[in-house]
C-alpha atoms as a PDB file:
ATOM      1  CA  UNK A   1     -85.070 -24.272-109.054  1.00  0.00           C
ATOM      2  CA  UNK A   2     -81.527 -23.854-108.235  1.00  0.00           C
ATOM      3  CA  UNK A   3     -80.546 -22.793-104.741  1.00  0.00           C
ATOM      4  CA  UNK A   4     -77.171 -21.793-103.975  1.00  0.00           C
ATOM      5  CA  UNK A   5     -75.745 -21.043-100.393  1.00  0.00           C
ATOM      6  CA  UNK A   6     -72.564 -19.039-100.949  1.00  0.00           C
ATOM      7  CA  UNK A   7     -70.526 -16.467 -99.378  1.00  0.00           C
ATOM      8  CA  UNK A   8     -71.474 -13.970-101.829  1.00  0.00           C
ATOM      9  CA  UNK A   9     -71.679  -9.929-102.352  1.00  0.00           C
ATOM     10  CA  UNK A  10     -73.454  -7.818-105.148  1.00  0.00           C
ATOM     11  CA  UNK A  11     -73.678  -5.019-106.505  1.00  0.00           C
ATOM     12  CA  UNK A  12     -76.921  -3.788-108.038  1.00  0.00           C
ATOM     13  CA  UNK A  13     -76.862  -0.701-111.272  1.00  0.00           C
ATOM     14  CA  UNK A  14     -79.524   0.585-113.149  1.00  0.00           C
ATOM     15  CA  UNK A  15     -82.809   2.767-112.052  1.00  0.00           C
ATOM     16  CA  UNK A  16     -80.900   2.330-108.023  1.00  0.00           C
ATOM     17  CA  UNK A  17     -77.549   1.375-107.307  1.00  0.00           C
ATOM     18  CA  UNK A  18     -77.195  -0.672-104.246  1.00  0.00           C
ATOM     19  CA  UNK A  19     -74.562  -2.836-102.880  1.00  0.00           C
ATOM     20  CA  UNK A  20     -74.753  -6.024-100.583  1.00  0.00           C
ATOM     21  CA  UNK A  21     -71.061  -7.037 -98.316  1.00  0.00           C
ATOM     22  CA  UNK A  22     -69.355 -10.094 -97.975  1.00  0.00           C
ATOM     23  CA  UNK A  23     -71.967 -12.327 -95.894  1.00  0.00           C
ATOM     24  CA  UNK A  24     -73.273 -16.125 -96.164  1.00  0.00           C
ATOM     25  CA  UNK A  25     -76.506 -15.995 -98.203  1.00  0.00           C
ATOM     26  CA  UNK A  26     -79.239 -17.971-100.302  1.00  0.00           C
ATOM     27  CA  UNK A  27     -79.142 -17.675-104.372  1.00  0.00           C
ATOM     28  CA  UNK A  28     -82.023 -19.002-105.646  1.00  0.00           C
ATOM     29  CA  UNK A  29     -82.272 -18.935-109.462  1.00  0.00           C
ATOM     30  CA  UNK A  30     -85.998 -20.004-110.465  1.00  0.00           C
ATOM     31  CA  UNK A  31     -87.448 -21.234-113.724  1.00  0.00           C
ATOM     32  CA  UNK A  32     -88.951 -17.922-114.626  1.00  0.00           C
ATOM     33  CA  UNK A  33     -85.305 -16.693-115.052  1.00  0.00           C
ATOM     34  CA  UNK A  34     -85.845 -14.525-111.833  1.00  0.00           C
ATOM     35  CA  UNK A  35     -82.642 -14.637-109.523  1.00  0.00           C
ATOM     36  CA  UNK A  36     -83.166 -13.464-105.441  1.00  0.00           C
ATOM     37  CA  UNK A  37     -80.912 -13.157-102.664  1.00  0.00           C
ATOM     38  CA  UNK A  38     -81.667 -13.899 -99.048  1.00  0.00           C
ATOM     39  CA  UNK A  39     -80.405 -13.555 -95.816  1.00  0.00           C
ATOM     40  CA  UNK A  40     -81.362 -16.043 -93.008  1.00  0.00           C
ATOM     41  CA  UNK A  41     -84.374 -13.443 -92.083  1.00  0.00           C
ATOM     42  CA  UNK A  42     -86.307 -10.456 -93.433  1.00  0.00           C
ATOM     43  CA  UNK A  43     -89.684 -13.432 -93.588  1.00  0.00           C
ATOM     44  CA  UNK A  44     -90.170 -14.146 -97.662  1.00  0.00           C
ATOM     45  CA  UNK A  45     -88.773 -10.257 -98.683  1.00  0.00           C
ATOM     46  CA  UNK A  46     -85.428 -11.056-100.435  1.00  0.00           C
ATOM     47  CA  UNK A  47     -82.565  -8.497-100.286  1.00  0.00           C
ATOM     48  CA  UNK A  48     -82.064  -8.438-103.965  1.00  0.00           C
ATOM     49  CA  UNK A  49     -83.424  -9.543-106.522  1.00  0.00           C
ATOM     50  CA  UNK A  50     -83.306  -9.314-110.469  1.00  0.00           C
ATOM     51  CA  UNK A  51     -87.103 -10.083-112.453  1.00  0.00           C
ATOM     52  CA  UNK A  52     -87.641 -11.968-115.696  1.00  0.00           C
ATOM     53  CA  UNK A  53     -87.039 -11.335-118.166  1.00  0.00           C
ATOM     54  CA  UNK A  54     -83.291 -11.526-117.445  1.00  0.00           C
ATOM     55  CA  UNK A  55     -80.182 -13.265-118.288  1.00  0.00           C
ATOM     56  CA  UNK A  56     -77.778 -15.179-116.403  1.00  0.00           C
ATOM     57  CA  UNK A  57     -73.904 -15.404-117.379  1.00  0.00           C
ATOM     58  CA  UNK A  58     -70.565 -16.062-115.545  1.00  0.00           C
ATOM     59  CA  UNK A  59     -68.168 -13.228-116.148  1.00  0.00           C
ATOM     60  CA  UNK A  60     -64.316 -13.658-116.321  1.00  0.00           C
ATOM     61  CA  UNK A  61     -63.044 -12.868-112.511  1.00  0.00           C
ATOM     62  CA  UNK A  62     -60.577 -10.039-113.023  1.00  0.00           C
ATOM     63  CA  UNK A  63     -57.189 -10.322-111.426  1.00  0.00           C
ATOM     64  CA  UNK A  64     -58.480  -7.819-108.408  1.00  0.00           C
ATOM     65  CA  UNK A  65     -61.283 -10.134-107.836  1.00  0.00           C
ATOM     66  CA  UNK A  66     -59.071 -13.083-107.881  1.00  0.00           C
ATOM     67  CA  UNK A  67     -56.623 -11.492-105.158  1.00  0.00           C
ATOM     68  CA  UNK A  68     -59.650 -11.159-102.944  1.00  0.00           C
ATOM     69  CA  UNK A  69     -60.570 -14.510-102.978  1.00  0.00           C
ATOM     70  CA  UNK A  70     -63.354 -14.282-105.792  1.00  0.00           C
ATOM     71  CA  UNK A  71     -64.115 -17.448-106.949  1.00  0.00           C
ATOM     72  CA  UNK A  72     -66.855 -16.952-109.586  1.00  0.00           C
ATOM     73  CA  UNK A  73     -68.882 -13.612-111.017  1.00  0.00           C
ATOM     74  CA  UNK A  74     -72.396 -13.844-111.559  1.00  0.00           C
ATOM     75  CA  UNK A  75     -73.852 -11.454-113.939  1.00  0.00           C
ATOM     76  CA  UNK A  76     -77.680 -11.159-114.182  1.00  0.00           C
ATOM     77  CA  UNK A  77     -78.602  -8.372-116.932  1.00  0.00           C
ATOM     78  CA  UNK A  78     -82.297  -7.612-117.533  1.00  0.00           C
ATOM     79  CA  UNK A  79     -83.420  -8.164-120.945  1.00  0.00           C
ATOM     80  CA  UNK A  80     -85.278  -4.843-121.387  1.00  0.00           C
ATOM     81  CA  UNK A  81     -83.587  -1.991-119.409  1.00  0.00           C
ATOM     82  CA  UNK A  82     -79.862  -1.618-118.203  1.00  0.00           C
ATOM     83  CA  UNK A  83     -80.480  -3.155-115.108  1.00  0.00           C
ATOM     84  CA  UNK A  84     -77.886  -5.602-113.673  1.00  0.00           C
ATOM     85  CA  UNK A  85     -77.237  -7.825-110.763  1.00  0.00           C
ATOM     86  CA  UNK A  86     -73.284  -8.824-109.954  1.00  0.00           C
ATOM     87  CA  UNK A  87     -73.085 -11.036-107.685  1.00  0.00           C
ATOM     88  CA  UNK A  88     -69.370 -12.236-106.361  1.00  0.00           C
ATOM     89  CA  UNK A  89     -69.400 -16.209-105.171  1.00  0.00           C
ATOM     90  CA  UNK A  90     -66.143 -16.323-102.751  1.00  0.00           C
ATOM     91  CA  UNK A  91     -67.270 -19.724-101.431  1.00  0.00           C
ATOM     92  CA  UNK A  92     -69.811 -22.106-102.459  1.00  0.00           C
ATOM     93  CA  UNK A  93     -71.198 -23.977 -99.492  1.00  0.00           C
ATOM     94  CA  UNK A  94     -74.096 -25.619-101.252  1.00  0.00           C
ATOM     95  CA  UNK A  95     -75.190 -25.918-105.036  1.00  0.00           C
ATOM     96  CA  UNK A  96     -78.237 -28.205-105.651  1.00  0.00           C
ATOM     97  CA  UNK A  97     -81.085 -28.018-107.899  1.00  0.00           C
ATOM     98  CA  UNK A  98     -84.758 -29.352-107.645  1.00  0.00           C
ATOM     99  CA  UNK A  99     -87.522 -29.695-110.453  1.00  0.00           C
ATOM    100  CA  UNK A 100     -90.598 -28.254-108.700  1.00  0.00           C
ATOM    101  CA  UNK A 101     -93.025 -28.789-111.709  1.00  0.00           C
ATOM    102  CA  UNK A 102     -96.542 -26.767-111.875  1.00  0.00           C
ATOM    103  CA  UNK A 103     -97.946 -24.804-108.391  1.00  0.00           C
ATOM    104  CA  UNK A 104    -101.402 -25.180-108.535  1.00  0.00           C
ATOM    105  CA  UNK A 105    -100.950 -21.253-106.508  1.00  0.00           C
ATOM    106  CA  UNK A 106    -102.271 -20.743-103.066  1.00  0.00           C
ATOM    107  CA  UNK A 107    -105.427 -21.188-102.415  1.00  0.00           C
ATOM    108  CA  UNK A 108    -107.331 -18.575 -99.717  1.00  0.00           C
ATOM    109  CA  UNK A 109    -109.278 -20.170 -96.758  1.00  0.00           C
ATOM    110  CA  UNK A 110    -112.443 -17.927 -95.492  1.00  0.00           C
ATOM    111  CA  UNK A 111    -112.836 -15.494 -98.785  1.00  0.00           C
ATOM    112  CA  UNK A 112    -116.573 -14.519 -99.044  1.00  0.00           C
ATOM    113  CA  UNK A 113    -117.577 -17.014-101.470  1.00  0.00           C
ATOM    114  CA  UNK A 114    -116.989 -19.772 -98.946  1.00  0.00           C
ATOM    115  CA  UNK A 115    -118.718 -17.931 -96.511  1.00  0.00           C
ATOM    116  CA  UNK A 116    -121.538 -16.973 -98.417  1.00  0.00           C
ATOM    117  CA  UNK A 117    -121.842 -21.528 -99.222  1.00  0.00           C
ATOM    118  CA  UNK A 118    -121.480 -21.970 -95.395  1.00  0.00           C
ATOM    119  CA  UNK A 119    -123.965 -19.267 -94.174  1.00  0.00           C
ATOM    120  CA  UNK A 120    -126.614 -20.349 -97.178  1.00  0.00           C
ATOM    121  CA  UNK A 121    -126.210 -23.873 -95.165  1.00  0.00           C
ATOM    122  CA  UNK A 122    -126.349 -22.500 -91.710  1.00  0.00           C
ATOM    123  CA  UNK A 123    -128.954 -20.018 -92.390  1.00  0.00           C
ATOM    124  CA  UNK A 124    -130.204 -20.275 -88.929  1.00  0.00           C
ATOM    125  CA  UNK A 125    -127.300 -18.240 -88.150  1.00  0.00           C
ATOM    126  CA  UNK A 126    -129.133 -15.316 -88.808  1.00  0.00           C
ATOM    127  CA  UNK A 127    -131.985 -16.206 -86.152  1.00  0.00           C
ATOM    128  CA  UNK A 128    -134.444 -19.173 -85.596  1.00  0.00           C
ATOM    129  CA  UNK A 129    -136.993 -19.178 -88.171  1.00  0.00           C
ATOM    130  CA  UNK A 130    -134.963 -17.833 -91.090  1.00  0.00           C
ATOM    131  CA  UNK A 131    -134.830 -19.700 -94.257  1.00  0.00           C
ATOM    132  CA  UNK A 132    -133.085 -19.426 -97.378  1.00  0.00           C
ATOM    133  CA  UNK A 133    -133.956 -17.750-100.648  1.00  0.00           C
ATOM    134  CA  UNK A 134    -131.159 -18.152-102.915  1.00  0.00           C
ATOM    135  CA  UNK A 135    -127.872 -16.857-103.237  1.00  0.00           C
ATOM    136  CA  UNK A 136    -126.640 -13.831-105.778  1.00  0.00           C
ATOM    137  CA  UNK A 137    -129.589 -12.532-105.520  1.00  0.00           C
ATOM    138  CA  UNK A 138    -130.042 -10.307-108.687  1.00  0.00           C
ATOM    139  CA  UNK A 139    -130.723  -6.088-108.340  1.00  0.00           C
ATOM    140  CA  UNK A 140    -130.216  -3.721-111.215  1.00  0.00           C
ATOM    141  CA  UNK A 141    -127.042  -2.580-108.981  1.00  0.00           C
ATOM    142  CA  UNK A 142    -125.315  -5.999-108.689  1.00  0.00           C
ATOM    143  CA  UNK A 143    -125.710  -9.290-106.507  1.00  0.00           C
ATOM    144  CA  UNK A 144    -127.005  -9.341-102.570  1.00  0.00           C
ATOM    145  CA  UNK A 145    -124.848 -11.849-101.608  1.00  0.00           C
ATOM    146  CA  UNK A 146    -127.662 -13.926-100.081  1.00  0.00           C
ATOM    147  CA  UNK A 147    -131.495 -13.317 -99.857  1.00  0.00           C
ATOM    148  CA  UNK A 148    -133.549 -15.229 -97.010  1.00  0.00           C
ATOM    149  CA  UNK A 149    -137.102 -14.835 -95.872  1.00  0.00           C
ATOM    150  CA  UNK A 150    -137.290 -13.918 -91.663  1.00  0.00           C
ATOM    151  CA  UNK A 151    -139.564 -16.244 -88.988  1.00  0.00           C
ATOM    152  CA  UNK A 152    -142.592 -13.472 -90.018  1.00  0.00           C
ATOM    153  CA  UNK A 153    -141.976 -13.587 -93.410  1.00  0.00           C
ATOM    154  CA  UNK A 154    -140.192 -10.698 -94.341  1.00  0.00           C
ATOM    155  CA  UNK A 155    -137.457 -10.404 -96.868  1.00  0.00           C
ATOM    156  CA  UNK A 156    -133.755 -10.324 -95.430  1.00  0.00           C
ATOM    157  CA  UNK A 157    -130.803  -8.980 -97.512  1.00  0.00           C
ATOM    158  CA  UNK A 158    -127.506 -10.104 -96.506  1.00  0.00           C
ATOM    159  CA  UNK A 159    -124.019  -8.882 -97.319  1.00  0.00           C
ATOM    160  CA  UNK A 160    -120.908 -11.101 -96.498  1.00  0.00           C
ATOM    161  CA  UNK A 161    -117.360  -9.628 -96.195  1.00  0.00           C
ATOM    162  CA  UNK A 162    -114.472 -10.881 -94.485  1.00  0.00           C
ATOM    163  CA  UNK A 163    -113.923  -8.173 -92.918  1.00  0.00           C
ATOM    164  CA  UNK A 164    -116.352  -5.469 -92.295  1.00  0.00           C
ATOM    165  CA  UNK A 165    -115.902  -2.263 -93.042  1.00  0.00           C
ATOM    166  CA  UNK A 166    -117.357   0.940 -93.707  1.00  0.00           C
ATOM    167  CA  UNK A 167    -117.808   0.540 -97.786  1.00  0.00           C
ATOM    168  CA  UNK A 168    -119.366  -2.734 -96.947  1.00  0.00           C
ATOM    169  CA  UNK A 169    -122.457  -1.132 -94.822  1.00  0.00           C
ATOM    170  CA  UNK A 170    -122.564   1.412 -97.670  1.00  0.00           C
ATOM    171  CA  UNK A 171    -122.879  -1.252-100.534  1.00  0.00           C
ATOM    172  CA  UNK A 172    -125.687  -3.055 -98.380  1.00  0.00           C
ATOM    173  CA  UNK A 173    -127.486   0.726 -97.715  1.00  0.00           C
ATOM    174  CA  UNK A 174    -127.857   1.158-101.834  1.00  0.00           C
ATOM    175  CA  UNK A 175    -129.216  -2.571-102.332  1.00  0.00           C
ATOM    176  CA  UNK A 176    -131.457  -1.793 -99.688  1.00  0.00           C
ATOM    177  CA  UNK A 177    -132.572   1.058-100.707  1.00  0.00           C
ATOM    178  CA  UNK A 178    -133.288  -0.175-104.342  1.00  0.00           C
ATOM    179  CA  UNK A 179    -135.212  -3.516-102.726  1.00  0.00           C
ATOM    180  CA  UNK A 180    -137.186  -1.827-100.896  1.00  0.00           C
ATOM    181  CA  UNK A 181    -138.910  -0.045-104.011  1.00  0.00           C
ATOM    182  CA  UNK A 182    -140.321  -3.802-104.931  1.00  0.00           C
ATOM    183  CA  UNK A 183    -143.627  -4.191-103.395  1.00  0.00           C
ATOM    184  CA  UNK A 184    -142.659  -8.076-103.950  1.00  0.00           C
ATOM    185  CA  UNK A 185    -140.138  -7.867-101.277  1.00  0.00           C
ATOM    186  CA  UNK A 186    -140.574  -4.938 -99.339  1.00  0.00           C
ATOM    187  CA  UNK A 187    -140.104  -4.515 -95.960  1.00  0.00           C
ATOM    188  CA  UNK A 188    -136.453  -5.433 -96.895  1.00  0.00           C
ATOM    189  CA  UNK A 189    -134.469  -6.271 -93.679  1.00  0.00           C
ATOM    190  CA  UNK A 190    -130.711  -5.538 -94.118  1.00  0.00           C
ATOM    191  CA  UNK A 191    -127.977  -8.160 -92.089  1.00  0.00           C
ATOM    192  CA  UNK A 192    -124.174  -7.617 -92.397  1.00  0.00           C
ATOM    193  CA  UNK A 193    -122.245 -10.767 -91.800  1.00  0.00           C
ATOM    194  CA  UNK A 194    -118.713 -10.686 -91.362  1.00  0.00           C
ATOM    195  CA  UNK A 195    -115.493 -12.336 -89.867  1.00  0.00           C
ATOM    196  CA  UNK A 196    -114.808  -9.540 -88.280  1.00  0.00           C
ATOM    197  CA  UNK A 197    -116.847  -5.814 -88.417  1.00  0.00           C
ATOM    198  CA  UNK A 198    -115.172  -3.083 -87.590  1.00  0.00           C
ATOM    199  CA  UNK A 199    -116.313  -0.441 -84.545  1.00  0.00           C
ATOM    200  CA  UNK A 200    -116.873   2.136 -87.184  1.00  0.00           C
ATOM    201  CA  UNK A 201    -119.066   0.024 -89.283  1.00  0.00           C
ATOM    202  CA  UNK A 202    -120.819  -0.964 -86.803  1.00  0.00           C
ATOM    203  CA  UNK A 203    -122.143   1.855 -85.859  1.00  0.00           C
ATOM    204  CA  UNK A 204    -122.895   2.756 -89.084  1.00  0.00           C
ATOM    205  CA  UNK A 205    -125.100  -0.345 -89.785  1.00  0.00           C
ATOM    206  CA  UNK A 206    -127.008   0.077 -86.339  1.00  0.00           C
ATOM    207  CA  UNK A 207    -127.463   3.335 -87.023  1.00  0.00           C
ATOM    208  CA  UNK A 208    -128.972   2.869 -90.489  1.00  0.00           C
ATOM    209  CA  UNK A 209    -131.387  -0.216 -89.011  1.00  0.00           C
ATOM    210  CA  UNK A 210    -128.891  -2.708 -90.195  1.00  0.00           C
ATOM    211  CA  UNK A 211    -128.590  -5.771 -88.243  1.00  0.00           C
ATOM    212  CA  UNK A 212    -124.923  -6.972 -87.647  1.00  0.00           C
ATOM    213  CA  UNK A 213    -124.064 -10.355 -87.448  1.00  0.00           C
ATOM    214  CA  UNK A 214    -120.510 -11.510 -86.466  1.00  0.00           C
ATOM    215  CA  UNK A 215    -119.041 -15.331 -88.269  1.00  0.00           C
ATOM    216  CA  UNK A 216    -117.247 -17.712 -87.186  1.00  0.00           C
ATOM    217  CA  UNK A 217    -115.541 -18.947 -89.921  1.00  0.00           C
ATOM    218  CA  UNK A 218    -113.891 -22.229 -88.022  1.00  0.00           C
ATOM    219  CA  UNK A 219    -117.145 -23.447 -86.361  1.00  0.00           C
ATOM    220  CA  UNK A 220    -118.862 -22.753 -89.780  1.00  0.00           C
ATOM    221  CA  UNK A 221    -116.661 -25.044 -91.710  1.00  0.00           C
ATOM    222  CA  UNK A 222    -116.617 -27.463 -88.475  1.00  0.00           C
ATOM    223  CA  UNK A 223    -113.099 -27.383 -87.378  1.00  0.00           C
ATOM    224  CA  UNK A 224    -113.518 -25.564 -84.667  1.00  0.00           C
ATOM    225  CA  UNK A 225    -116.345 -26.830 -81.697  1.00  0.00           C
ATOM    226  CA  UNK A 226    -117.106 -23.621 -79.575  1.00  0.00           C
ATOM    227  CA  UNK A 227    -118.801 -25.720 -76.618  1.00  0.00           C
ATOM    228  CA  UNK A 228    -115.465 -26.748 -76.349  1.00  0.00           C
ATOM    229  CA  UNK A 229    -113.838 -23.793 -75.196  1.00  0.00           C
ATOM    230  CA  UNK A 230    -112.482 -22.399 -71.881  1.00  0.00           C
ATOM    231  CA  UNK A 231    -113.543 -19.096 -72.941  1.00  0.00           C
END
């Protein structure tokens, strides 16, 4: 990656025409071809930007450019469609480059499938007594995202979201409803377990007979100790 800090405008043409004033900005050029623009704000959203696949050239400054202190003319034209970035270097503060390699990409703490691992070993979240079936439990509509028998014996169906909403009660309702036909594990108790479950939802679920049950993801995982807390 190349990042350049430069007192720099642009001009963007193509499918929008926009234009950026004289101002002290980052230029990153990445790998991918992709060139952005940013301002010392605005979080990760550059203020321009041009997308692979694209080409980068330095243009001849004219002699208007030059009498207005131009240094050096970017041009970045897209491969595929008239689109073009100009961007006009008046002063280069900084010009370094860096070989970042692979990114492995980000990788997203508290999805459901970790959830689902850490309530399958904490099954006693659900209650004292409760013990664990498997998970993905099979139906002819798709997985119950765990199945676990109750302290009388009953079956319990449990669907995990991170957060829970409406569609989520609805999805546990039809597995339900399709359980409950199998004299092997009928009475079918339903539990929705989520980070967070939203008012709406939860009225839904109570008033459907569906048990809500609310996660800590933190404690779960053991980074957080509630005992510990002032409140």
């Amino acid at each position: 990656m190349r990042v350049v800090i430069a007192r720099c405008a642009a001009r963007y043409s193509g499918r929008l025409s926009a234009h950026l004033p004289l101002a002290t900005r980052a230029i990153m050029v990445k790998a991918d071809g992709s060139v952005l623009l940013h301002s010392d704000g605005g979080s990760y959203k550059p203020l321009n930007w041009m997308s692979p696949p694209c080409t980068l050239r330095t243009a001849e400054v004219s002699e208007a450019q030059a009498d207005a202190g131009v240094q050096e003319v970017w041009t970045v034209q897209h491969d595929k469609t008239d689109d073009r970035l100009e961007i006009e270097l008046y002063e280069v503060l900084s010009d370094t480059e860096h070989e970042l390699g692979i990114d492995p990409g980000l990788v997203k703490d508290g999805v459901e499938a970790h959830l689902q691992e850490l309530l399958a070993e904490q099954i006693a979240l659900l209650g004292d007594g409760h013990t664990l079936v498997r998970r993905e439990y099979m139906t002819a509509i798709g997985p119950v995202d765990i199945l676990a028998k109750s302290p009388s014996g009953g079956s319990v169906a449990v669907e995990i979201k991170r957060r829970g909403e409406i569609d989520g009660v609805e999805q546990l309702t039809r597995y339900l409803e399709l359980m409950n036909r199998d004299p092997l594990l009928s009475p079918v108790e339903g539990v929705f377990a989520a980070q967070e479950i939203k008012p709406q939802a939860r009225v839904l679920a109570e008033d459907r007979g569906i048990r809500c049950v609310v996660l800590d993801y933190d404690a779960m995982r053991g980074a957080d100790d509630p005992t510990t807390r002032l409140f």
